[in-house]
PDB file of N, CA and C in Angstrom:
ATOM      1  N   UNK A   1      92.806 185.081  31.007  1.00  0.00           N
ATOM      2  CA  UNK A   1      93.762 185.824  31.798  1.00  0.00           C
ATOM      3  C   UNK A   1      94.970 184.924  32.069  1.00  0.00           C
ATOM      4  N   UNK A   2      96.013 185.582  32.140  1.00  0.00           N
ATOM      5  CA  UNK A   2      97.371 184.942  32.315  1.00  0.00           C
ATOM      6  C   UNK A   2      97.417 184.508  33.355  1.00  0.00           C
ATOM      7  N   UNK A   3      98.064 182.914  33.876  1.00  0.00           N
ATOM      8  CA  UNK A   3      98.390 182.976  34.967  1.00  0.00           C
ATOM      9  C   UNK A   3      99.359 183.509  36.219  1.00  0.00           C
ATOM     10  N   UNK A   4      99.489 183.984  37.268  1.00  0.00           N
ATOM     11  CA  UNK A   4     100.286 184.904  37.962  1.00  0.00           C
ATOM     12  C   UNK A   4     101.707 184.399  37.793  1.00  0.00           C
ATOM     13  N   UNK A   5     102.427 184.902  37.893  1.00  0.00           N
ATOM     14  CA  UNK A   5     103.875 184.914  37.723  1.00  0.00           C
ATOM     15  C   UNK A   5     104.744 184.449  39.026  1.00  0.00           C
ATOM     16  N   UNK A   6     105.447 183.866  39.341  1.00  0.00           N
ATOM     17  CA  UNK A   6     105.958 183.704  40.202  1.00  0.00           C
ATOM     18  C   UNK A   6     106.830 185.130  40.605  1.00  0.00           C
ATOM     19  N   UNK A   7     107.212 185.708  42.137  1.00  0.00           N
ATOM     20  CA  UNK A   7     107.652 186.755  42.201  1.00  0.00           C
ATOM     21  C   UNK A   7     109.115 186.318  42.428  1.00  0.00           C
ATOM     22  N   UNK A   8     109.896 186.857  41.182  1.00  0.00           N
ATOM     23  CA  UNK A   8     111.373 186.534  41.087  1.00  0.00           C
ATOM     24  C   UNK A   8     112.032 187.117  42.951  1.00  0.00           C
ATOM     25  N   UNK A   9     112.132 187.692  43.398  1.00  0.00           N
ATOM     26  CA  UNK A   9     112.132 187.881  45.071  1.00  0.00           C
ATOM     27  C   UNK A   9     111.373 187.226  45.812  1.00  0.00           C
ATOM     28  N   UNK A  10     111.266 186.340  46.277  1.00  0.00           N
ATOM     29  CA  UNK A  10     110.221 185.709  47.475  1.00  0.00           C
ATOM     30  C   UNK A  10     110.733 186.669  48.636  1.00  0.00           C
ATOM     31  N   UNK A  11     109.641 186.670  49.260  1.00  0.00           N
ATOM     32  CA  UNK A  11     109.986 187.262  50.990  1.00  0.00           C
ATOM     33  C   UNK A  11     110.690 185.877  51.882  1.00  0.00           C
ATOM     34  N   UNK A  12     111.693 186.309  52.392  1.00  0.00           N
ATOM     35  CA  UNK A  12     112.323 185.941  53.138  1.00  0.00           C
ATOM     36  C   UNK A  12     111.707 184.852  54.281  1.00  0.00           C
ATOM     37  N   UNK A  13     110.580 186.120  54.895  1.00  0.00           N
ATOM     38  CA  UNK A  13     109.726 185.472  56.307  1.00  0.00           C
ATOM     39  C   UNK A  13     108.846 184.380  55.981  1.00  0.00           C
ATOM     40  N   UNK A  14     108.380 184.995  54.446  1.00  0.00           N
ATOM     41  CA  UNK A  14     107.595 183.600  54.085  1.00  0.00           C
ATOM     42  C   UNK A  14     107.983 182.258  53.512  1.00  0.00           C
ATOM     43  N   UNK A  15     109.208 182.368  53.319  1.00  0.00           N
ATOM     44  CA  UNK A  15     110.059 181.212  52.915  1.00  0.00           C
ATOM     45  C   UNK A  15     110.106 180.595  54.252  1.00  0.00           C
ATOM     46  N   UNK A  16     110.721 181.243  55.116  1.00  0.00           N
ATOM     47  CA  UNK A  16     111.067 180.885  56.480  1.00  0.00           C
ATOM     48  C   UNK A  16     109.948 180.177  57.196  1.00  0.00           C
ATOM     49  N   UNK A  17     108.564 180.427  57.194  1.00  0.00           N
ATOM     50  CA  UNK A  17     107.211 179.847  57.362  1.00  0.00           C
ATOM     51  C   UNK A  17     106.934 178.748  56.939  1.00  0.00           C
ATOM     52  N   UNK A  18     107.513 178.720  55.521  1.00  0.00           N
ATOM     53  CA  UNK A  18     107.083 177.500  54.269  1.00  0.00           C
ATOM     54  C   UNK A  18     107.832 176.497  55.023  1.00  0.00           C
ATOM     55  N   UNK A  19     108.955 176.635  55.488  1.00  0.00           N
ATOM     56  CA  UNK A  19     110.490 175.370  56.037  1.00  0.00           C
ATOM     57  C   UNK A  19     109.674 175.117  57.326  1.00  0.00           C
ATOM     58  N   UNK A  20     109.092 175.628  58.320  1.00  0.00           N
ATOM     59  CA  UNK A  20     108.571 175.452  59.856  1.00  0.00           C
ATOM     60  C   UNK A  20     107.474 174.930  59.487  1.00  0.00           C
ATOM     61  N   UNK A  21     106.694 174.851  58.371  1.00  0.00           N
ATOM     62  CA  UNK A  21     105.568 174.265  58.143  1.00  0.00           C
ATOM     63  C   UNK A  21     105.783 172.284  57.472  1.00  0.00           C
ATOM     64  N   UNK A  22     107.178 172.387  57.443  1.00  0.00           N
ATOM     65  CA  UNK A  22     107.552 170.910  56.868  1.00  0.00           C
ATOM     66  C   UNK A  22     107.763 170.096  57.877  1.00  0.00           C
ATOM     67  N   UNK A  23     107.568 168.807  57.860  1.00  0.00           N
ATOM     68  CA  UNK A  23     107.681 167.966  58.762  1.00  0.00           C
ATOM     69  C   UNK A  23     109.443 167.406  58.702  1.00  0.00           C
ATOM     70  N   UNK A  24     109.545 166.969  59.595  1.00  0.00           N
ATOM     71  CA  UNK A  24     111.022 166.577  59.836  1.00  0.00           C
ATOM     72  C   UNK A  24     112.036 165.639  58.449  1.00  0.00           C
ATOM     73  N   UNK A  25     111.055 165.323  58.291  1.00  0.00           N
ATOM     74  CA  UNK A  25     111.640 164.069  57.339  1.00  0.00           C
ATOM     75  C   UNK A  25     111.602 165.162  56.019  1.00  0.00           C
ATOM     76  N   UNK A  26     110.730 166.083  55.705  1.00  0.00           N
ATOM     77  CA  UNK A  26     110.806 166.565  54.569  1.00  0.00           C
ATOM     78  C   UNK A  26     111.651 167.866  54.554  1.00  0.00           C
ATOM     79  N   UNK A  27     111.757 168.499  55.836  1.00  0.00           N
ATOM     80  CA  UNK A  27     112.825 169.417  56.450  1.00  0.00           C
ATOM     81  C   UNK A  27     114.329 168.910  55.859  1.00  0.00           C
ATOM     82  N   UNK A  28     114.315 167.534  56.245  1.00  0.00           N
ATOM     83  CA  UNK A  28     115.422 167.120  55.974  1.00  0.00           C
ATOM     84  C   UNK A  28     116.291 167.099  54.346  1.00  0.00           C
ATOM     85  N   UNK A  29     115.220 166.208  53.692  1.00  0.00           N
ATOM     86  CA  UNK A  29     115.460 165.972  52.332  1.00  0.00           C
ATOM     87  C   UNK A  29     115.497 167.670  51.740  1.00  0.00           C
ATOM     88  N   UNK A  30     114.959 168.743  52.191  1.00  0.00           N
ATOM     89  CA  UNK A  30     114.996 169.684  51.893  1.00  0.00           C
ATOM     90  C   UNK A  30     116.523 170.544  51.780  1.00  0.00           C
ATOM     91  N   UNK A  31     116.725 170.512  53.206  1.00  0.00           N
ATOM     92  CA  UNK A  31     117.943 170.822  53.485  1.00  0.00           C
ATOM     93  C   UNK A  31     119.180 170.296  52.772  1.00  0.00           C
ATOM     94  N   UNK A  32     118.701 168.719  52.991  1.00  0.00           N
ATOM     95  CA  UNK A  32     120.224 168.144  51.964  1.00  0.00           C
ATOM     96  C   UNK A  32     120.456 168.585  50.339  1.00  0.00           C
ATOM     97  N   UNK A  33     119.050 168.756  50.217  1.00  0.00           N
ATOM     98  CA  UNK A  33     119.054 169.176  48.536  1.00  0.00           C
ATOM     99  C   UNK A  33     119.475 170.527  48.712  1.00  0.00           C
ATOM    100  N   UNK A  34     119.651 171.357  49.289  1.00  0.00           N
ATOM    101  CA  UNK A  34     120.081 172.938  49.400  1.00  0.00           C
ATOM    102  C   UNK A  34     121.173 172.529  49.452  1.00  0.00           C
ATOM    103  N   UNK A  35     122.110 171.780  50.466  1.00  0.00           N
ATOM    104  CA  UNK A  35     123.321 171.786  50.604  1.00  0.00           C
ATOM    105  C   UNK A  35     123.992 171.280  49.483  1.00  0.00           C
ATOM    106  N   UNK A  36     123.605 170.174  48.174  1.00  0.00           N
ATOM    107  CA  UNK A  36     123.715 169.420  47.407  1.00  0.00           C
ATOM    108  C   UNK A  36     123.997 170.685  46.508  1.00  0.00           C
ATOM    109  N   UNK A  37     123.057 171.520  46.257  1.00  0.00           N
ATOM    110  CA  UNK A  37     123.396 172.420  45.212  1.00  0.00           C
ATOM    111  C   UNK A  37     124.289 173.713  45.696  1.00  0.00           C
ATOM    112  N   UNK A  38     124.469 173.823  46.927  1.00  0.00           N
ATOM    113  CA  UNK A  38     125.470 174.879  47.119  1.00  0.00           C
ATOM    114  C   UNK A  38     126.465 174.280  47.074  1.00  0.00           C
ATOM    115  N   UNK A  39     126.516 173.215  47.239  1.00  0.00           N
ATOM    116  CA  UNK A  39     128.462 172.195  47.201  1.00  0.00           C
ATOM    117  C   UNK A  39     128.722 172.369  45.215  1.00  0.00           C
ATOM    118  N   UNK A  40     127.501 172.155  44.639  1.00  0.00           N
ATOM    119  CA  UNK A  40     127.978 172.102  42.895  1.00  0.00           C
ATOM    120  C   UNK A  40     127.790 173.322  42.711  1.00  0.00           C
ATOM    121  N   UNK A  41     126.826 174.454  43.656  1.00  0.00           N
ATOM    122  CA  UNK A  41     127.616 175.615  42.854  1.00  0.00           C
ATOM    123  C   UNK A  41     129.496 176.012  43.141  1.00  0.00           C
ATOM    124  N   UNK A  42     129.742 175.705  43.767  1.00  0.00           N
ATOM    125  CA  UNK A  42     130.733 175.887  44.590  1.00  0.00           C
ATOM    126  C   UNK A  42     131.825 175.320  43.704  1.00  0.00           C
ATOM    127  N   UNK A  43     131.758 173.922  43.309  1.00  0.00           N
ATOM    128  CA  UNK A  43     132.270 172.741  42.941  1.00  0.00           C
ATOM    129  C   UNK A  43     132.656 173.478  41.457  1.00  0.00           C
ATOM    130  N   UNK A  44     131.762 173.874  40.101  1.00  0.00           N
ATOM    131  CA  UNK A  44     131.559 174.740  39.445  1.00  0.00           C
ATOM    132  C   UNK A  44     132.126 176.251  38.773  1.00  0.00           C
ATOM    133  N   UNK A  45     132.282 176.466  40.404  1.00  0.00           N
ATOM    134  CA  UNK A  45     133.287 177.786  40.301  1.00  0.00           C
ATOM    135  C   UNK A  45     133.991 177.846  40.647  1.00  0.00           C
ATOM    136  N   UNK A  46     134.794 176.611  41.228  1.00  0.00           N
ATOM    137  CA  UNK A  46     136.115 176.189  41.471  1.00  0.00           C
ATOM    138  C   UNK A  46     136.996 175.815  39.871  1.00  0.00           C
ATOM    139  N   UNK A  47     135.673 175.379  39.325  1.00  0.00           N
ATOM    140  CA  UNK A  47     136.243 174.734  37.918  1.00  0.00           C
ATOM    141  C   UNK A  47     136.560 175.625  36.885  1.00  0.00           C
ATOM    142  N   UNK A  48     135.777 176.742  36.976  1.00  0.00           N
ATOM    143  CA  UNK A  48     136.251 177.955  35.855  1.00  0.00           C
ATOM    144  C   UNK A  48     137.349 178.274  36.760  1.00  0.00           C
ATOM    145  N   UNK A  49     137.563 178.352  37.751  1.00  0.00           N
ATOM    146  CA  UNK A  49     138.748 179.472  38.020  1.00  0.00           C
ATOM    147  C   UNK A  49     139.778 178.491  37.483  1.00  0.00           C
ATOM    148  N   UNK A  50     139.961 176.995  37.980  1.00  0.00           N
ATOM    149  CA  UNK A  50     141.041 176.108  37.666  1.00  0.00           C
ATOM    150  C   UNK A  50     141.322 176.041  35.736  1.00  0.00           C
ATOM    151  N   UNK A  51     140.236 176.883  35.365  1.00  0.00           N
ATOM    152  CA  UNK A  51     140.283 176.270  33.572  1.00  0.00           C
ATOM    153  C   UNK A  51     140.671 177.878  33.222  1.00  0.00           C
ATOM    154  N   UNK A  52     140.438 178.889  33.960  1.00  0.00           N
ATOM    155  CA  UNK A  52     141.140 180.234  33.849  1.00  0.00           C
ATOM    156  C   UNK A  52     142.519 180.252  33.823  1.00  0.00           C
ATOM    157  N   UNK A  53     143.107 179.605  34.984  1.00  0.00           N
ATOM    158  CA  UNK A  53     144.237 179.461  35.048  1.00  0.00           C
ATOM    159  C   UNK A  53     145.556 178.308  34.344  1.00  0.00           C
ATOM    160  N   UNK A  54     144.546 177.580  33.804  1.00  0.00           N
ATOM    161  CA  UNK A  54     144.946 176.299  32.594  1.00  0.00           C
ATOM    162  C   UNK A  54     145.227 177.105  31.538  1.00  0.00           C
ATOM    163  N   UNK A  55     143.962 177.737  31.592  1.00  0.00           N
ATOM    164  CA  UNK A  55     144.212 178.860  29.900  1.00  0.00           C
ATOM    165  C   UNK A  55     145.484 179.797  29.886  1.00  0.00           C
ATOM    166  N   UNK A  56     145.581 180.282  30.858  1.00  0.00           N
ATOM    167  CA  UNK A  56     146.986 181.541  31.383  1.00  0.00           C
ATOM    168  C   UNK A  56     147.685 180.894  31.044  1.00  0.00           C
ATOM    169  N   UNK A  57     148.057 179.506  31.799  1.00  0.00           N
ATOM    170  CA  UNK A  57     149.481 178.648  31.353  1.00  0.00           C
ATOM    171  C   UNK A  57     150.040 178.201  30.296  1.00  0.00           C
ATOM    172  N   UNK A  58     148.392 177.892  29.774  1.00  0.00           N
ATOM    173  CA  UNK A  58     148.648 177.126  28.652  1.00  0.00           C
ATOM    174  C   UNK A  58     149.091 177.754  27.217  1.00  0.00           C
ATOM    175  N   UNK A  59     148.346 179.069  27.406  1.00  0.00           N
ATOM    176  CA  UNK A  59     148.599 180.048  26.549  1.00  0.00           C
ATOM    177  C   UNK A  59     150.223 180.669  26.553  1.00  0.00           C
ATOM    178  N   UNK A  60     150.537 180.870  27.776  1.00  0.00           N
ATOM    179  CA  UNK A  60     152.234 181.309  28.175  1.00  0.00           C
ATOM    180  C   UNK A  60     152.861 180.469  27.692  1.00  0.00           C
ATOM    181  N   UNK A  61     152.675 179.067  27.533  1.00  0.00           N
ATOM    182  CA  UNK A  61     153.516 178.025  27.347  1.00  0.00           C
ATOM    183  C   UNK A  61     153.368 177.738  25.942  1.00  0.00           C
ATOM    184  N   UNK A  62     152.257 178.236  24.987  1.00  0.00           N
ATOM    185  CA  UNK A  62     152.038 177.914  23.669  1.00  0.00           C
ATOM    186  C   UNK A  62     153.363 178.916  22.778  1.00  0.00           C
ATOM    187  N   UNK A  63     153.275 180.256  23.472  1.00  0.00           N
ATOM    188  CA  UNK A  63     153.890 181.260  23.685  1.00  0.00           C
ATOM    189  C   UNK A  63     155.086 181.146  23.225  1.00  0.00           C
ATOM    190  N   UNK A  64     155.716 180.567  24.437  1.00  0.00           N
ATOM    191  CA  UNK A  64     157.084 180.337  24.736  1.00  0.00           C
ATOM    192  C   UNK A  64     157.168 179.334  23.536  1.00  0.00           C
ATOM    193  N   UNK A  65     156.770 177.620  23.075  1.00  0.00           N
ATOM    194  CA  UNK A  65     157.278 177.206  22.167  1.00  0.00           C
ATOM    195  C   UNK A  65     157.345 178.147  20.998  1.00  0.00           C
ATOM    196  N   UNK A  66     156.408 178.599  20.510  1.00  0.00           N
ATOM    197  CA  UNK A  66     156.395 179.130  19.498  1.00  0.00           C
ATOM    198  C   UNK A  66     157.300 179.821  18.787  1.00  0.00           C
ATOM    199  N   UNK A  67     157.622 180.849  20.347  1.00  0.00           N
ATOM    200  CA  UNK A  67     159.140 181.498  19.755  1.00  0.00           C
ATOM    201  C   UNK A  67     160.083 181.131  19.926  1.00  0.00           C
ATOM    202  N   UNK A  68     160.353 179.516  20.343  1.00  0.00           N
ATOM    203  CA  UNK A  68     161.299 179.296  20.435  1.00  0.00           C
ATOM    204  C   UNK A  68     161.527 177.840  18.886  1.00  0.00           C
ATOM    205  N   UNK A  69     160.585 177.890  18.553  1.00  0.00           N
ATOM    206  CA  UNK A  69     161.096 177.167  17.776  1.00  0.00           C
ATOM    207  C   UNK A  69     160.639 177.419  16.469  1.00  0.00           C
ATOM    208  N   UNK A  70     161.195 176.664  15.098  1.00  0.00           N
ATOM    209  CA  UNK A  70     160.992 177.173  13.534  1.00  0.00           C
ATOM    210  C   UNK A  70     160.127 176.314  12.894  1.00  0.00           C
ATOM    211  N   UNK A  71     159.189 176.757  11.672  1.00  0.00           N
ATOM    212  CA  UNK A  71     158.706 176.019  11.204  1.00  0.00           C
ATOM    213  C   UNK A  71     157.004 176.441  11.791  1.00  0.00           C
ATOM    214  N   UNK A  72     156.377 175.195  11.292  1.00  0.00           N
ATOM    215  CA  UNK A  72     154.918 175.802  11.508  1.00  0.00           C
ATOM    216  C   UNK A  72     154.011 175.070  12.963  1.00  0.00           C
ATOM    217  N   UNK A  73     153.917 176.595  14.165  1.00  0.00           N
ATOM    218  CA  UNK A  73     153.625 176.339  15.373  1.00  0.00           C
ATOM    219  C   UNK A  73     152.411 176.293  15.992  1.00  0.00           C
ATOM    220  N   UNK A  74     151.555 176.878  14.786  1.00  0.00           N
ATOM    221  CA  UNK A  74     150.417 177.533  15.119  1.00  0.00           C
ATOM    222  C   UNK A  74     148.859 176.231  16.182  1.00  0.00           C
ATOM    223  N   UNK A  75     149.875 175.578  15.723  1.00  0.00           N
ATOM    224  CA  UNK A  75     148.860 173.698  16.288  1.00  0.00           C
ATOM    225  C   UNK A  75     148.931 174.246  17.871  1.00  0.00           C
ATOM    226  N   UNK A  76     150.076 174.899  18.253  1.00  0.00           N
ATOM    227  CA  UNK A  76     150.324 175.115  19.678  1.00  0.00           C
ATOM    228  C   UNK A  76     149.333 175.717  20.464  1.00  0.00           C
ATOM    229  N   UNK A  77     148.820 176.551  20.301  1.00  0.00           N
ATOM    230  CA  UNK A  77     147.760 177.623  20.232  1.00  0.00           C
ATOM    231  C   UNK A  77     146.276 176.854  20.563  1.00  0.00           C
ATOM    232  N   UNK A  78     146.229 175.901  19.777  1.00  0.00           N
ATOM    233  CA  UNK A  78     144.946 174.888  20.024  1.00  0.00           C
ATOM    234  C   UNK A  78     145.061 174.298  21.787  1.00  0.00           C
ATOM    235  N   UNK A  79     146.473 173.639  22.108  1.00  0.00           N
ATOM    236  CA  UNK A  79     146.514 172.755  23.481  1.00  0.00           C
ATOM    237  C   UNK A  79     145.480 173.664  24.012  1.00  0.00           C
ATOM    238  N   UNK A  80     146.337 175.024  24.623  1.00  0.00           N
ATOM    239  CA  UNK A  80     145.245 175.811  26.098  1.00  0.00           C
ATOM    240  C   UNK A  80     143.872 175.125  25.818  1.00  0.00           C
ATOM    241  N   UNK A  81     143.203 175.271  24.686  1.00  0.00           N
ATOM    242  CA  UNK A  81     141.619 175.102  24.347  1.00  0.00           C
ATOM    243  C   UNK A  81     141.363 174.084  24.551  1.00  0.00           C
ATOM    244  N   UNK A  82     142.065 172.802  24.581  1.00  0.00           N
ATOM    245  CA  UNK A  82     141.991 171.816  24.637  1.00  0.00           C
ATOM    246  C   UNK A  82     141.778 171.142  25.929  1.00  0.00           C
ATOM    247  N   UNK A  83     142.787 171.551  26.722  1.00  0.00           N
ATOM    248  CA  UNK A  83     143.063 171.753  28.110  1.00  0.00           C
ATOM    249  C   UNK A  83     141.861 171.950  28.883  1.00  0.00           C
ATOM    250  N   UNK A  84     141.116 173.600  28.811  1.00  0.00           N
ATOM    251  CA  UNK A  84     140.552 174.049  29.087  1.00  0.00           C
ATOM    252  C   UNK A  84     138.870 173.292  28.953  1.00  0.00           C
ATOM    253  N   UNK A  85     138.831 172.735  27.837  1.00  0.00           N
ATOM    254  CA  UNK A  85     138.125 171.952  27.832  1.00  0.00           C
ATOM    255  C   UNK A  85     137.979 170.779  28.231  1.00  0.00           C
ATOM    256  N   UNK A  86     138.915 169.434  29.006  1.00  0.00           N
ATOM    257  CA  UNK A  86     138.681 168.845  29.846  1.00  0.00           C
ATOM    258  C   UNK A  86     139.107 169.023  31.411  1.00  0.00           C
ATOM    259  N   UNK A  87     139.341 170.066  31.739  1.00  0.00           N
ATOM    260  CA  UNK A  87     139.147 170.830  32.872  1.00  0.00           C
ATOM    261  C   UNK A  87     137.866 171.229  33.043  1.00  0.00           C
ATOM    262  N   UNK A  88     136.813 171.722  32.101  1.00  0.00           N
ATOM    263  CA  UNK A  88     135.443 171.885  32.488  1.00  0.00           C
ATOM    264  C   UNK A  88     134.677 170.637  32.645  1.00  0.00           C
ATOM    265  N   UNK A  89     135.070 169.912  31.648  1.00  0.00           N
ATOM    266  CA  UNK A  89     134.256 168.265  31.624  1.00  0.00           C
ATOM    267  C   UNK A  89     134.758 167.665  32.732  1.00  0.00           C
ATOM    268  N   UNK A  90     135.439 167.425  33.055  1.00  0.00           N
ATOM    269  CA  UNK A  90     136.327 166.888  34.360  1.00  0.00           C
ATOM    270  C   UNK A  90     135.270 167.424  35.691  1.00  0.00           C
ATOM    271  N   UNK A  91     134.755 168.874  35.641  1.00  0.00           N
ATOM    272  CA  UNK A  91     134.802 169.566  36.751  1.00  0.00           C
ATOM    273  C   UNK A  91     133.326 169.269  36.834  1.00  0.00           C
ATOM    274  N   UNK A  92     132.517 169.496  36.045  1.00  0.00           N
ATOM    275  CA  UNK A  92     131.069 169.250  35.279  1.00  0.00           C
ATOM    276  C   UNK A  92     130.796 167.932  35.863  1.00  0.00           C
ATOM    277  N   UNK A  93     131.467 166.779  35.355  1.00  0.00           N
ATOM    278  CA  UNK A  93     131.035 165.572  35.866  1.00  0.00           C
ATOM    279  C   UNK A  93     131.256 165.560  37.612  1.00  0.00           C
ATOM    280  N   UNK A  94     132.126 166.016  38.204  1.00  0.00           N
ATOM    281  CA  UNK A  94     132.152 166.218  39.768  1.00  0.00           C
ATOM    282  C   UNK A  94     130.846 166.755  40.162  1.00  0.00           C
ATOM    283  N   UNK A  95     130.929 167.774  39.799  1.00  0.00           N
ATOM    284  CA  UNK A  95     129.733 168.630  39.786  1.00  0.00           C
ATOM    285  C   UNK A  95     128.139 168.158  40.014  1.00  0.00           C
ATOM    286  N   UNK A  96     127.975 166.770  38.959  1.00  0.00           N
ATOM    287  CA  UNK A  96     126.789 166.629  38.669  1.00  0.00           C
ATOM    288  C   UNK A  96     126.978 165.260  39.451  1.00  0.00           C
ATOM    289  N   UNK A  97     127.836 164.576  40.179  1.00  0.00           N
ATOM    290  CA  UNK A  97     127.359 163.417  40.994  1.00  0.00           C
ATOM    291  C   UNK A  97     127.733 164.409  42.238  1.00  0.00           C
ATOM    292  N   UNK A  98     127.870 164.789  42.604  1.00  0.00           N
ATOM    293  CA  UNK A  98     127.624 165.661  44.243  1.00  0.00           C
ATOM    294  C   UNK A  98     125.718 166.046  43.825  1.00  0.00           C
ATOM    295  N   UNK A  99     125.668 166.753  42.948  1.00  0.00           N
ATOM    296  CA  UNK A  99     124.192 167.049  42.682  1.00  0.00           C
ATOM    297  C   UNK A  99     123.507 166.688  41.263  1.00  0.00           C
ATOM    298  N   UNK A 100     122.608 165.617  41.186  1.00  0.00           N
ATOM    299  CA  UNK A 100     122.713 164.960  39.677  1.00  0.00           C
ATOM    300  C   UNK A 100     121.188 165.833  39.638  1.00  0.00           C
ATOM    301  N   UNK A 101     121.362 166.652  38.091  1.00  0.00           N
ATOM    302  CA  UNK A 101     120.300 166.746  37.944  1.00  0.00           C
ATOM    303  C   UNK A 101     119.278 165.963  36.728  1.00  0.00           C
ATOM    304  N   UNK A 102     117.770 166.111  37.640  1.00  0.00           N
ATOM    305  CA  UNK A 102     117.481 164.967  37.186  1.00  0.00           C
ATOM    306  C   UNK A 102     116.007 165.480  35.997  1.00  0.00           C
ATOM    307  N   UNK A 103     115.698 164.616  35.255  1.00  0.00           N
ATOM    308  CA  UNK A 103     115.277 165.562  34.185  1.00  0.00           C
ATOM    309  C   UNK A 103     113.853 164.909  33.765  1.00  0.00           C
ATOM    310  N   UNK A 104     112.706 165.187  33.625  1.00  0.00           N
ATOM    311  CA  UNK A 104     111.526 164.942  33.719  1.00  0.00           C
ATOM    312  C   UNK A 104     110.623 163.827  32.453  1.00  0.00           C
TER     313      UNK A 104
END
């Protein structure tokens, strides 16, 4: 027989039981690790929006050379992507020393 599944919903009250049943010191480390990962989710989705808006610019601005100048532009088109991509790495590494995850 399979073993039981974890229930993707936990109850609330019994979570709430599980935390009153921890001792202070482990209350603690608990808590900081919650806060640790709500700061990198946070941290995270600060970073797509900032690499959303890299892309807008970058793209407007690939744009603009393009038609403004002769000859072959198309290299222009690459920057945004480029951009956009150390705007995530940039944001990623913040990300992962606020909360490093750690791997078994």
């Amino acid at each position: 027989m399979a073993a039981d599944k974890p229930d993707p919903k936990p109850d609330p009250e019994a979570i709430a039981n599980a935390i009153k049943e921890l001792s202070p010191d482990e209350a603690l480390l608990f808590l900081d690790k919650l806060e640790r990962v709500y700061k990198k989710g946070r941290v995270q989705a600060l970073g797509y929006l900032v690499a959303m808006v890299v892309w807008a610019a970058g793209m407007f601005g690939a744009l603009i050379y393009a038609g403004t100048h002769d000859g072959f532009t198309m290299w222009v088109y690459l920057v945004p992507f480029g951009l956009v991509g150390a705007v995530l790495y940039a944001f990623g590494r913040w990300a992962n020393k606020i909360a490093p995850t750690r791997r078994p």
